[in-house]
PDB file of N, CA and C in Angstrom:
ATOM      1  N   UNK A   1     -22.577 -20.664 -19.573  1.00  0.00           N
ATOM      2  CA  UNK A   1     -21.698 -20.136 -18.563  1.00  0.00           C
ATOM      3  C   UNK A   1     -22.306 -18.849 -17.992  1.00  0.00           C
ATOM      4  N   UNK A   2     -22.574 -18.695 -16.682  1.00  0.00           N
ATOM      5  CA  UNK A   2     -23.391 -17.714 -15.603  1.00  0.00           C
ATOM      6  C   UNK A   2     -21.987 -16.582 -15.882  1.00  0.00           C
ATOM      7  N   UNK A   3     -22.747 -15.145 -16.335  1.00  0.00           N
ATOM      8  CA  UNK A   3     -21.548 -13.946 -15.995  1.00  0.00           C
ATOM      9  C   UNK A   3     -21.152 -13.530 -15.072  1.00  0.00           C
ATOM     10  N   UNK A   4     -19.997 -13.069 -14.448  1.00  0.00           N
ATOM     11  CA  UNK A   4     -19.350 -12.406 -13.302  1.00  0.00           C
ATOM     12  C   UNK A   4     -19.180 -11.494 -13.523  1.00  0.00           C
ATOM     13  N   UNK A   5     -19.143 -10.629 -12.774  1.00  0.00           N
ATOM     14  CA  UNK A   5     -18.694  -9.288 -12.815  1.00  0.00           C
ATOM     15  C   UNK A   5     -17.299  -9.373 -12.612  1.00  0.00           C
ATOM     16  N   UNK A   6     -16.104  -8.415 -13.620  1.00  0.00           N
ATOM     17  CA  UNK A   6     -15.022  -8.349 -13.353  1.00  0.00           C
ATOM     18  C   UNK A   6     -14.538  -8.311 -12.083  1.00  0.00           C
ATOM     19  N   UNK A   7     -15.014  -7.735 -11.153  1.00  0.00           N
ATOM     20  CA  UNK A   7     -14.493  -7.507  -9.111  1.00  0.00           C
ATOM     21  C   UNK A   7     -14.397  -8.830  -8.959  1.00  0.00           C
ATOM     22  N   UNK A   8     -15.164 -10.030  -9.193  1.00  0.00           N
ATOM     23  CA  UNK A   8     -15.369 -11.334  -8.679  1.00  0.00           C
ATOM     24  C   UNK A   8     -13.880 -11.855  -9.185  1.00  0.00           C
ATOM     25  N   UNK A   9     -13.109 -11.826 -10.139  1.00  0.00           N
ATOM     26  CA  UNK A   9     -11.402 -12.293 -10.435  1.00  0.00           C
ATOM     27  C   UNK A   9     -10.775 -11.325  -9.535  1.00  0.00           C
ATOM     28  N   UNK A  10     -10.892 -10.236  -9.421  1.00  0.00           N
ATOM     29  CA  UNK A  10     -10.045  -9.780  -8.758  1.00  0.00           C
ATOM     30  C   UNK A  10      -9.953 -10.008  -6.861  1.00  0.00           C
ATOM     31  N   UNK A  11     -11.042 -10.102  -6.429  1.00  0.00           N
ATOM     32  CA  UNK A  11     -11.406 -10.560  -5.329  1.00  0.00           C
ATOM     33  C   UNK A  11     -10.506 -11.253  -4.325  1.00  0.00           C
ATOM     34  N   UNK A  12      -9.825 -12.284  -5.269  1.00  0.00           N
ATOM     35  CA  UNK A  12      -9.037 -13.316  -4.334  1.00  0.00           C
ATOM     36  C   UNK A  12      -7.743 -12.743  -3.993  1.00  0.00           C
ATOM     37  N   UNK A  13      -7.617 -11.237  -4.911  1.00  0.00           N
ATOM     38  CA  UNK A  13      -5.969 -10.636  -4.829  1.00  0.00           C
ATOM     39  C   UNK A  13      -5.675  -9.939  -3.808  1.00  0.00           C
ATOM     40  N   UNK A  14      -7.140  -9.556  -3.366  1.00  0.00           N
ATOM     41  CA  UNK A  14      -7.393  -8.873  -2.294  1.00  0.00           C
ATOM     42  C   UNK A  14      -7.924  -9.715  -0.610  1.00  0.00           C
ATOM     43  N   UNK A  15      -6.876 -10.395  -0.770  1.00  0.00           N
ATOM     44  CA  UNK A  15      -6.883 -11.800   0.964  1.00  0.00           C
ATOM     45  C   UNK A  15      -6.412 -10.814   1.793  1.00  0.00           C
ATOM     46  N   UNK A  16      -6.377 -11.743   3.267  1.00  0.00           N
ATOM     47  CA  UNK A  16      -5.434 -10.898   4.296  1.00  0.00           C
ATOM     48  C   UNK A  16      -3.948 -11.117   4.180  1.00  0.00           C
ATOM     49  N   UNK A  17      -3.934 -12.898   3.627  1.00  0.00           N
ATOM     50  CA  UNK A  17      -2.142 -12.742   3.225  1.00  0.00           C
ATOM     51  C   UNK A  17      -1.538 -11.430   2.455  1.00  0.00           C
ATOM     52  N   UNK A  18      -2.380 -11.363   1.519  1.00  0.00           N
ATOM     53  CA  UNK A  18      -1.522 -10.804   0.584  1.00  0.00           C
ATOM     54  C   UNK A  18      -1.469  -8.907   0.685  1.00  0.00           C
ATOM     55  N   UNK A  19      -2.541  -8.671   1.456  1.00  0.00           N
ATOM     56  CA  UNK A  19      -2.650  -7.477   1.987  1.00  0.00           C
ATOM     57  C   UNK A  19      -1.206  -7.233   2.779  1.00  0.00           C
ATOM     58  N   UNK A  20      -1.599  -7.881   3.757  1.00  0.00           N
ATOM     59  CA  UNK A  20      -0.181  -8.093   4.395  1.00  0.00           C
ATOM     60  C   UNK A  20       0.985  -8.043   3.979  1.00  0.00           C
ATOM     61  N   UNK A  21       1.497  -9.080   2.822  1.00  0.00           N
ATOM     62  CA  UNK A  21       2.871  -9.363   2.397  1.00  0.00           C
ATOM     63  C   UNK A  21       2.520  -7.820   1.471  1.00  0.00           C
ATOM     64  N   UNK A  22       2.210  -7.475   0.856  1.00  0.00           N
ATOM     65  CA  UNK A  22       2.289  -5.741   0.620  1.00  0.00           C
ATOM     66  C   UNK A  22       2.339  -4.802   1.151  1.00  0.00           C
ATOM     67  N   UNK A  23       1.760  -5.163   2.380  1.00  0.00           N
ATOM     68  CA  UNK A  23       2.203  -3.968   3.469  1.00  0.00           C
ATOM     69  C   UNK A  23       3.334  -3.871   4.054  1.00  0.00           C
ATOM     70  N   UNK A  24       3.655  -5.235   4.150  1.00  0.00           N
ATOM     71  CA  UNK A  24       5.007  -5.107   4.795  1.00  0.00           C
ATOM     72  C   UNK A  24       6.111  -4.986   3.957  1.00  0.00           C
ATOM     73  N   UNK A  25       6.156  -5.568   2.653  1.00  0.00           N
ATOM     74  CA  UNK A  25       7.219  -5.335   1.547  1.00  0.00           C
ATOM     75  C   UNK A  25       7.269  -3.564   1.737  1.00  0.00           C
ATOM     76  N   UNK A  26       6.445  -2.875   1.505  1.00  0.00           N
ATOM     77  CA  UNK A  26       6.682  -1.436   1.380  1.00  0.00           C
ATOM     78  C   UNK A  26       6.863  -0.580   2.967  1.00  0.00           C
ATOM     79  N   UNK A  27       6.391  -1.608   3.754  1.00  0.00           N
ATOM     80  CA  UNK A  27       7.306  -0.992   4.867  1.00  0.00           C
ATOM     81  C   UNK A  27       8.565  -0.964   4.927  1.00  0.00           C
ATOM     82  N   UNK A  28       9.137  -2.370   4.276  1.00  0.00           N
ATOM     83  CA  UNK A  28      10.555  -2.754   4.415  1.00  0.00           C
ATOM     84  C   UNK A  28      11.166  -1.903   3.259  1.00  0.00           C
ATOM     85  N   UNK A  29      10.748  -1.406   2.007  1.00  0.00           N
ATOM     86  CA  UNK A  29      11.163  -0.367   1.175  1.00  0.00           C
ATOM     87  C   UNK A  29      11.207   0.964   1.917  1.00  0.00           C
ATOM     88  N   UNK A  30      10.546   1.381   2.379  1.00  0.00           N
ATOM     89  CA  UNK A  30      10.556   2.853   3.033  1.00  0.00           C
ATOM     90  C   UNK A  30      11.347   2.757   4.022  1.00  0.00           C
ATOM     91  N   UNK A  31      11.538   1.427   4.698  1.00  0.00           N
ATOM     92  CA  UNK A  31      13.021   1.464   5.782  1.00  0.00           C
ATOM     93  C   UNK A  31      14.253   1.514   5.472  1.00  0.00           C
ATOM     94  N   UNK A  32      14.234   0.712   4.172  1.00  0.00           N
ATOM     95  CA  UNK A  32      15.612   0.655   3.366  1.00  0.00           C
ATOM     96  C   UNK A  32      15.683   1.924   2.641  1.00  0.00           C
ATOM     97  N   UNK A  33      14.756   2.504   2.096  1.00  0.00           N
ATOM     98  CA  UNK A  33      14.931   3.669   1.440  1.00  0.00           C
ATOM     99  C   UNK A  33      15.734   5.087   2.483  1.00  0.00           C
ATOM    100  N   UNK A  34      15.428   4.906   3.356  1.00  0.00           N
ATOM    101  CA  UNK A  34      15.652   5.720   4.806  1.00  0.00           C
ATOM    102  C   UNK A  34      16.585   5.495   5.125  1.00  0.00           C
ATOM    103  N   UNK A  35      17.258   4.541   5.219  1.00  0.00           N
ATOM    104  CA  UNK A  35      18.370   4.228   5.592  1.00  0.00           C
ATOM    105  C   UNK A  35      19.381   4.356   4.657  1.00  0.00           C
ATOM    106  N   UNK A  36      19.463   4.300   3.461  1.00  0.00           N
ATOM    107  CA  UNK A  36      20.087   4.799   2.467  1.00  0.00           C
ATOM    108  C   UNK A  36      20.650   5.972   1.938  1.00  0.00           C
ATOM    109  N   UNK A  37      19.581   6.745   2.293  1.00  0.00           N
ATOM    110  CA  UNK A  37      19.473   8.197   2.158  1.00  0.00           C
ATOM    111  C   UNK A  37      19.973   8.851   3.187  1.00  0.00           C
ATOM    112  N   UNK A  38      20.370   8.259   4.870  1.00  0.00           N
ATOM    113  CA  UNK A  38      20.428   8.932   5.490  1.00  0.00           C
ATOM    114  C   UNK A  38      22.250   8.154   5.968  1.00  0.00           C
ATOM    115  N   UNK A  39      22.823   7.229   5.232  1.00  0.00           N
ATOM    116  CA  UNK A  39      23.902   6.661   5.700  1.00  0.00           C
ATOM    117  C   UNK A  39      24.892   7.121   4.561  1.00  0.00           C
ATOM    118  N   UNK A  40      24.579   7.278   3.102  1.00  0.00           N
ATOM    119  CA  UNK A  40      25.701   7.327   2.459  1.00  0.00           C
ATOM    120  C   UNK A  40      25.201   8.435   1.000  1.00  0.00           C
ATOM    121  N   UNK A  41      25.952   8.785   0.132  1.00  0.00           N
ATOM    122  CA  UNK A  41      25.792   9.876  -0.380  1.00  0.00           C
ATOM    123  C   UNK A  41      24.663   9.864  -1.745  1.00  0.00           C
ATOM    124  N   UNK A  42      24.198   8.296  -1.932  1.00  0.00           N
ATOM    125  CA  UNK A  42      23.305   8.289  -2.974  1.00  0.00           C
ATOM    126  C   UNK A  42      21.914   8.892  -2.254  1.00  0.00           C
ATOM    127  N   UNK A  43      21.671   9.939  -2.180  1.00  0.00           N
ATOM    128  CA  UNK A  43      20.693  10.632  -1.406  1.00  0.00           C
ATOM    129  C   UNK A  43      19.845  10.323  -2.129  1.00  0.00           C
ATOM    130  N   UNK A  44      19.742  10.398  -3.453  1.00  0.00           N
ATOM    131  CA  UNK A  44      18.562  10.115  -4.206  1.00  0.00           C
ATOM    132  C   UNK A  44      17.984   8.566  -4.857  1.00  0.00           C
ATOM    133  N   UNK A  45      18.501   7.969  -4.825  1.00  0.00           N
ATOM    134  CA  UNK A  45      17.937   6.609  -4.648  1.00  0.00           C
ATOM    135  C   UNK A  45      17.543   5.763  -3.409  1.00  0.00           C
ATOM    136  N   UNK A  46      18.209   6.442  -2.338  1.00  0.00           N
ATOM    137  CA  UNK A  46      17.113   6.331  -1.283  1.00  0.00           C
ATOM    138  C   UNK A  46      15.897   6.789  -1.127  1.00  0.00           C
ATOM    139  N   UNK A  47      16.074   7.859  -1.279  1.00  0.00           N
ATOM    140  CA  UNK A  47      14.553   8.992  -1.519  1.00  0.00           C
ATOM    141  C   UNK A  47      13.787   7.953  -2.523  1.00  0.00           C
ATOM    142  N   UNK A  48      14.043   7.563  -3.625  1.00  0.00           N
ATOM    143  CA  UNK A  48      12.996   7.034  -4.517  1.00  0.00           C
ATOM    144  C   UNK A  48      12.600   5.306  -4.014  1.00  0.00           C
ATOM    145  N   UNK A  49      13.294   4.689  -3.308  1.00  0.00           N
ATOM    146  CA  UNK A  49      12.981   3.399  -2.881  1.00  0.00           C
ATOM    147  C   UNK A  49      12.228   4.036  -1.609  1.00  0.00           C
ATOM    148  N   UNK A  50      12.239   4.935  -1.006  1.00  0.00           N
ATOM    149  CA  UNK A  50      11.456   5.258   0.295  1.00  0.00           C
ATOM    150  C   UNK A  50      10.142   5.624  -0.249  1.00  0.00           C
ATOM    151  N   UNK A  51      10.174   6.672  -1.491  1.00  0.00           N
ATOM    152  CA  UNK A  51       8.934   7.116  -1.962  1.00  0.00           C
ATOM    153  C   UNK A  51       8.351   5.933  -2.821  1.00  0.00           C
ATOM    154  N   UNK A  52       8.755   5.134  -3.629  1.00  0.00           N
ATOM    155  CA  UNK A  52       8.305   3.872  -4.121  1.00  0.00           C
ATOM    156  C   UNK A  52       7.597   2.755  -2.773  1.00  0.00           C
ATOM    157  N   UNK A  53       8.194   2.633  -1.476  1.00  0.00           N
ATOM    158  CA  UNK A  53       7.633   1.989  -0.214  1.00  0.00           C
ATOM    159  C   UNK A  53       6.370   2.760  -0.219  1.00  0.00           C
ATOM    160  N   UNK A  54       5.966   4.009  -0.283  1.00  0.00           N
ATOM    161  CA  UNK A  54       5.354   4.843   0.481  1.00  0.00           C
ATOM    162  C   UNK A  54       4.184   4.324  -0.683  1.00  0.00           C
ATOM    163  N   UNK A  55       4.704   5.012  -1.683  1.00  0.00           N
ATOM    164  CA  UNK A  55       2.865   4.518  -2.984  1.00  0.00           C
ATOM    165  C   UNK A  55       2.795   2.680  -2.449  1.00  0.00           C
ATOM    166  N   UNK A  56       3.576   1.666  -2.340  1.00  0.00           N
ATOM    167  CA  UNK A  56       2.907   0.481  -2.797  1.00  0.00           C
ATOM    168  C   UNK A  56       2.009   0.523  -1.170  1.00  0.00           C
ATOM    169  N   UNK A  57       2.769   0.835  -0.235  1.00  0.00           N
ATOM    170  CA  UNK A  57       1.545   0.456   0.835  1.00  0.00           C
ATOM    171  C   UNK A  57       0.268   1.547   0.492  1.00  0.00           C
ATOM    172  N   UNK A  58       0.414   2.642   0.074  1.00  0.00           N
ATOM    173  CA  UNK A  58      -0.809   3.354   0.012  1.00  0.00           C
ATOM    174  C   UNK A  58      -1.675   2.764  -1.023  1.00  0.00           C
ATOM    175  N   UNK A  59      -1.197   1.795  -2.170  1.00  0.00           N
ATOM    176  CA  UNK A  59      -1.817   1.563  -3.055  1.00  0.00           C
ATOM    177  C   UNK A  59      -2.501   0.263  -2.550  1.00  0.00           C
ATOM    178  N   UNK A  60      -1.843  -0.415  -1.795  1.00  0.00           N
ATOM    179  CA  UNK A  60      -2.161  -1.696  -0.930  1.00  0.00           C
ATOM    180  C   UNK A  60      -3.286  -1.623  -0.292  1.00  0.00           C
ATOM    181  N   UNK A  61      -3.398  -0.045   0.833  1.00  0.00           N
ATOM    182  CA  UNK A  61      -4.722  -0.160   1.491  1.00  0.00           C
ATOM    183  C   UNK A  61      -5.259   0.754   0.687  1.00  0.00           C
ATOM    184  N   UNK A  62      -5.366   1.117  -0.093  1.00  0.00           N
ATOM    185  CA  UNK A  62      -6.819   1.674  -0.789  1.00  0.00           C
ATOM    186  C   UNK A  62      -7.376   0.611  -1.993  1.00  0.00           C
ATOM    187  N   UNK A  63      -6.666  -0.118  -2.262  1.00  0.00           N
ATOM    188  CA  UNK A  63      -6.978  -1.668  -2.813  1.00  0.00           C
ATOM    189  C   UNK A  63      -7.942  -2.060  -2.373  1.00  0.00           C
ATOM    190  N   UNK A  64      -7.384  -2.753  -1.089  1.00  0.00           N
ATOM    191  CA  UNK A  64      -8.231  -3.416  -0.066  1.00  0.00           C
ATOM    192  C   UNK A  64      -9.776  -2.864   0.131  1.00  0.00           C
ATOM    193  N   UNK A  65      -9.416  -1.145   0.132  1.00  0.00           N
ATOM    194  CA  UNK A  65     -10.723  -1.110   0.711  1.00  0.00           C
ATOM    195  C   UNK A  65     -11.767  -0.691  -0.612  1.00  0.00           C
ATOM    196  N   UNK A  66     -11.323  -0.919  -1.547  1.00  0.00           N
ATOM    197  CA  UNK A  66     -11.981  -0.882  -2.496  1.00  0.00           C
ATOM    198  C   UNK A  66     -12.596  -2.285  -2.856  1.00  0.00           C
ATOM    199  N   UNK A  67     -11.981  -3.553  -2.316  1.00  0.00           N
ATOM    200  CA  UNK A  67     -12.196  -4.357  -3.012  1.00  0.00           C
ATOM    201  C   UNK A  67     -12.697  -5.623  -1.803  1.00  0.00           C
ATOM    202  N   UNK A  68     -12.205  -4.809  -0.752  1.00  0.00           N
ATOM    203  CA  UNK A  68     -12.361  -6.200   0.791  1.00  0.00           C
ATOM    204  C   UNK A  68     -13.903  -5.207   0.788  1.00  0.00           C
ATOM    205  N   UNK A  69     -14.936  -5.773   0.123  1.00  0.00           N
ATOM    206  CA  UNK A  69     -16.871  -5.464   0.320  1.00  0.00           C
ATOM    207  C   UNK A  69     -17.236  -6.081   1.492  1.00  0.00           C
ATOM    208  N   UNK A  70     -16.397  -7.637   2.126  1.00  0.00           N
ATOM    209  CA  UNK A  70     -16.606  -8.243   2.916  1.00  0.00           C
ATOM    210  C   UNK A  70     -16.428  -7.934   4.360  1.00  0.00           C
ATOM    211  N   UNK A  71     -15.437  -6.920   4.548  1.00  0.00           N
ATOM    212  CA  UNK A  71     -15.024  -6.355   5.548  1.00  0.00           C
ATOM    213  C   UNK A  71     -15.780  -5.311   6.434  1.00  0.00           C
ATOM    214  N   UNK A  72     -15.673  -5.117   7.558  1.00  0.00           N
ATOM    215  CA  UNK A  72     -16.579  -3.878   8.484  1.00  0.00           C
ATOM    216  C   UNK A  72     -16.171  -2.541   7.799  1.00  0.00           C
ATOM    217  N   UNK A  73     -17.500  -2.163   7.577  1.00  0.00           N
ATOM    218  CA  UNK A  73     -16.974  -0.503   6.693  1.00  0.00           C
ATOM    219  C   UNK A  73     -16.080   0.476   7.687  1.00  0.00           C
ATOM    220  N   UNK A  74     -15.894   0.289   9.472  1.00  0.00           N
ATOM    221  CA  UNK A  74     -14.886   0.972   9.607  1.00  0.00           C
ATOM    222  C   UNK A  74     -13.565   0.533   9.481  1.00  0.00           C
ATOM    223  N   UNK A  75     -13.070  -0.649   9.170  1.00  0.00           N
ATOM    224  CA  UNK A  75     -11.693  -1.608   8.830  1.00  0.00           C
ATOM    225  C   UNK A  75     -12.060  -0.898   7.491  1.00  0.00           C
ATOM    226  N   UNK A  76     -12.551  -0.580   6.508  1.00  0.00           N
ATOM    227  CA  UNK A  76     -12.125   0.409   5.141  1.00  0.00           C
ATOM    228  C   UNK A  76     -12.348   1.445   5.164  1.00  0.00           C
ATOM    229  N   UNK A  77     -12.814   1.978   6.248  1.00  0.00           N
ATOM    230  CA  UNK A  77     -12.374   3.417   6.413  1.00  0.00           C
ATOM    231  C   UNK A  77     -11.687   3.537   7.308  1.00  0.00           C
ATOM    232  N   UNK A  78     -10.561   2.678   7.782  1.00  0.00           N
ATOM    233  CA  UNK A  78      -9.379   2.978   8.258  1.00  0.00           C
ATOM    234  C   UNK A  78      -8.140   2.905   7.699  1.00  0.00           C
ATOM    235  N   UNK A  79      -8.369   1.973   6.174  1.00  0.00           N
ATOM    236  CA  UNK A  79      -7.160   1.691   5.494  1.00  0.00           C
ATOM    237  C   UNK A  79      -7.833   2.453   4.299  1.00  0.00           C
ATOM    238  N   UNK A  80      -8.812   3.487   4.036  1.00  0.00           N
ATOM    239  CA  UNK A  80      -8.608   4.790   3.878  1.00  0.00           C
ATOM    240  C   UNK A  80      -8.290   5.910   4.044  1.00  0.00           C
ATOM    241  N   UNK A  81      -8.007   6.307   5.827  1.00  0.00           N
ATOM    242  CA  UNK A  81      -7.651   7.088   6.016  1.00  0.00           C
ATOM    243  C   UNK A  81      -5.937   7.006   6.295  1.00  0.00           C
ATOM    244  N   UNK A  82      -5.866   5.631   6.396  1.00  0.00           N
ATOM    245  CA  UNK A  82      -4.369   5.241   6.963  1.00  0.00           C
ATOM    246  C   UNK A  82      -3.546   5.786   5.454  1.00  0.00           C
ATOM    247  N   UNK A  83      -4.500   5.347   4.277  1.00  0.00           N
ATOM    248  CA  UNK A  83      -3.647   5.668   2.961  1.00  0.00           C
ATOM    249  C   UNK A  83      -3.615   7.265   2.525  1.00  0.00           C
ATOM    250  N   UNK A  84      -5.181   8.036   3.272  1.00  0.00           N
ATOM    251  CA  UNK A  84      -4.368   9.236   2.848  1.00  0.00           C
ATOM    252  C   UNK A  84      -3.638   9.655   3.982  1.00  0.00           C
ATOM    253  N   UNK A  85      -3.366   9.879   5.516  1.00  0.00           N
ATOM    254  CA  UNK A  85      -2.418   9.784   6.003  1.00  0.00           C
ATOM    255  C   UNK A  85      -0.686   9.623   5.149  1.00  0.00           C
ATOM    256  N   UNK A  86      -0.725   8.165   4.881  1.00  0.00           N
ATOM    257  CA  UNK A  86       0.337   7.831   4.090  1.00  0.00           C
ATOM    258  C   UNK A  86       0.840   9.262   3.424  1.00  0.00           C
ATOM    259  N   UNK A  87      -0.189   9.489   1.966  1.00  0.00           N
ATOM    260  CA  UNK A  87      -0.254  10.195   1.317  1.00  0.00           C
ATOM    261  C   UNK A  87       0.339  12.054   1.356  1.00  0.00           C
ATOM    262  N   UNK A  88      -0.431  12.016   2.177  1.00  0.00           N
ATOM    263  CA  UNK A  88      -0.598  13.513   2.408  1.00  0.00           C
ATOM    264  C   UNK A  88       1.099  13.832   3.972  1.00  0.00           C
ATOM    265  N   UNK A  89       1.307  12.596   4.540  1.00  0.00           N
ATOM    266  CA  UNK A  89       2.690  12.822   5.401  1.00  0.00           C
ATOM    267  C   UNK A  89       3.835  12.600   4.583  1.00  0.00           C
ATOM    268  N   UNK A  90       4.013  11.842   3.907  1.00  0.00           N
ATOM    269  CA  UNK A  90       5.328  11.672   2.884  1.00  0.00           C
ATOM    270  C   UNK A  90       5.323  12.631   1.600  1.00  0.00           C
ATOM    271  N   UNK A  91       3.975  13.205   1.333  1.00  0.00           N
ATOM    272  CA  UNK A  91       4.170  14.299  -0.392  1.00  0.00           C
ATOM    273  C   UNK A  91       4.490  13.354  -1.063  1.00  0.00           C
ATOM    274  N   UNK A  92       3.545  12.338  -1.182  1.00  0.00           N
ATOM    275  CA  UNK A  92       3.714  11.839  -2.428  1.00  0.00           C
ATOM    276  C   UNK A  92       3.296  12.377  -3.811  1.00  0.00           C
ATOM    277  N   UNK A  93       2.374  13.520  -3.012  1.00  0.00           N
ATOM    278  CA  UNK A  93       1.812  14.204  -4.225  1.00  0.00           C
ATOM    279  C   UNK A  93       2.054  15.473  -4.530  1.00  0.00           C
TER     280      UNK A  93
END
């Protein structure tokens, strides 16, 4: 049996579907989180489903561009900068 390098399993996790359906799940968290926080008095479990939206898409595109090798190096250095963007506008940190 020929060895792989561990990246080669992980590879397939990193598609455009699934990029996608993560990006948009944590868009749709940071909308619901927002809306929560800003309609009724659980202020703070909105805040944490908005800040929980905010890490999975940032974690989504710095995934990607760690792991999409196949891609134009400025398409990963845009869903690098898009993630610290993310990052550094919401305080996640």
């Amino acid at each position: 049996m020929q060895h792989r390098p561990p990246v080669d399993l992980i590879r397939p996790l990193a598609s455009d579907f699934l990029l996608a359906v993560g990006i948009v799940v944590g868009l749709f968290l940071m909308m619901i989180g927002t809306m929560i926080s800003g309609a009724t008095s659980a202020d703070l479990a909105g805040h944490v489903l908005a800040s929980f939206g905010s890490f999975l898409v940032a974690a989504v595109l710095l995934f990607g561009a760690i792991i999409r090798v196949d891609a134009d190096k400025l398409v990963r250095l845009g869903f690098i900068l898009a993630a610290a963007y993310i990052i550094v506008g919401t305080g996640l940190w």
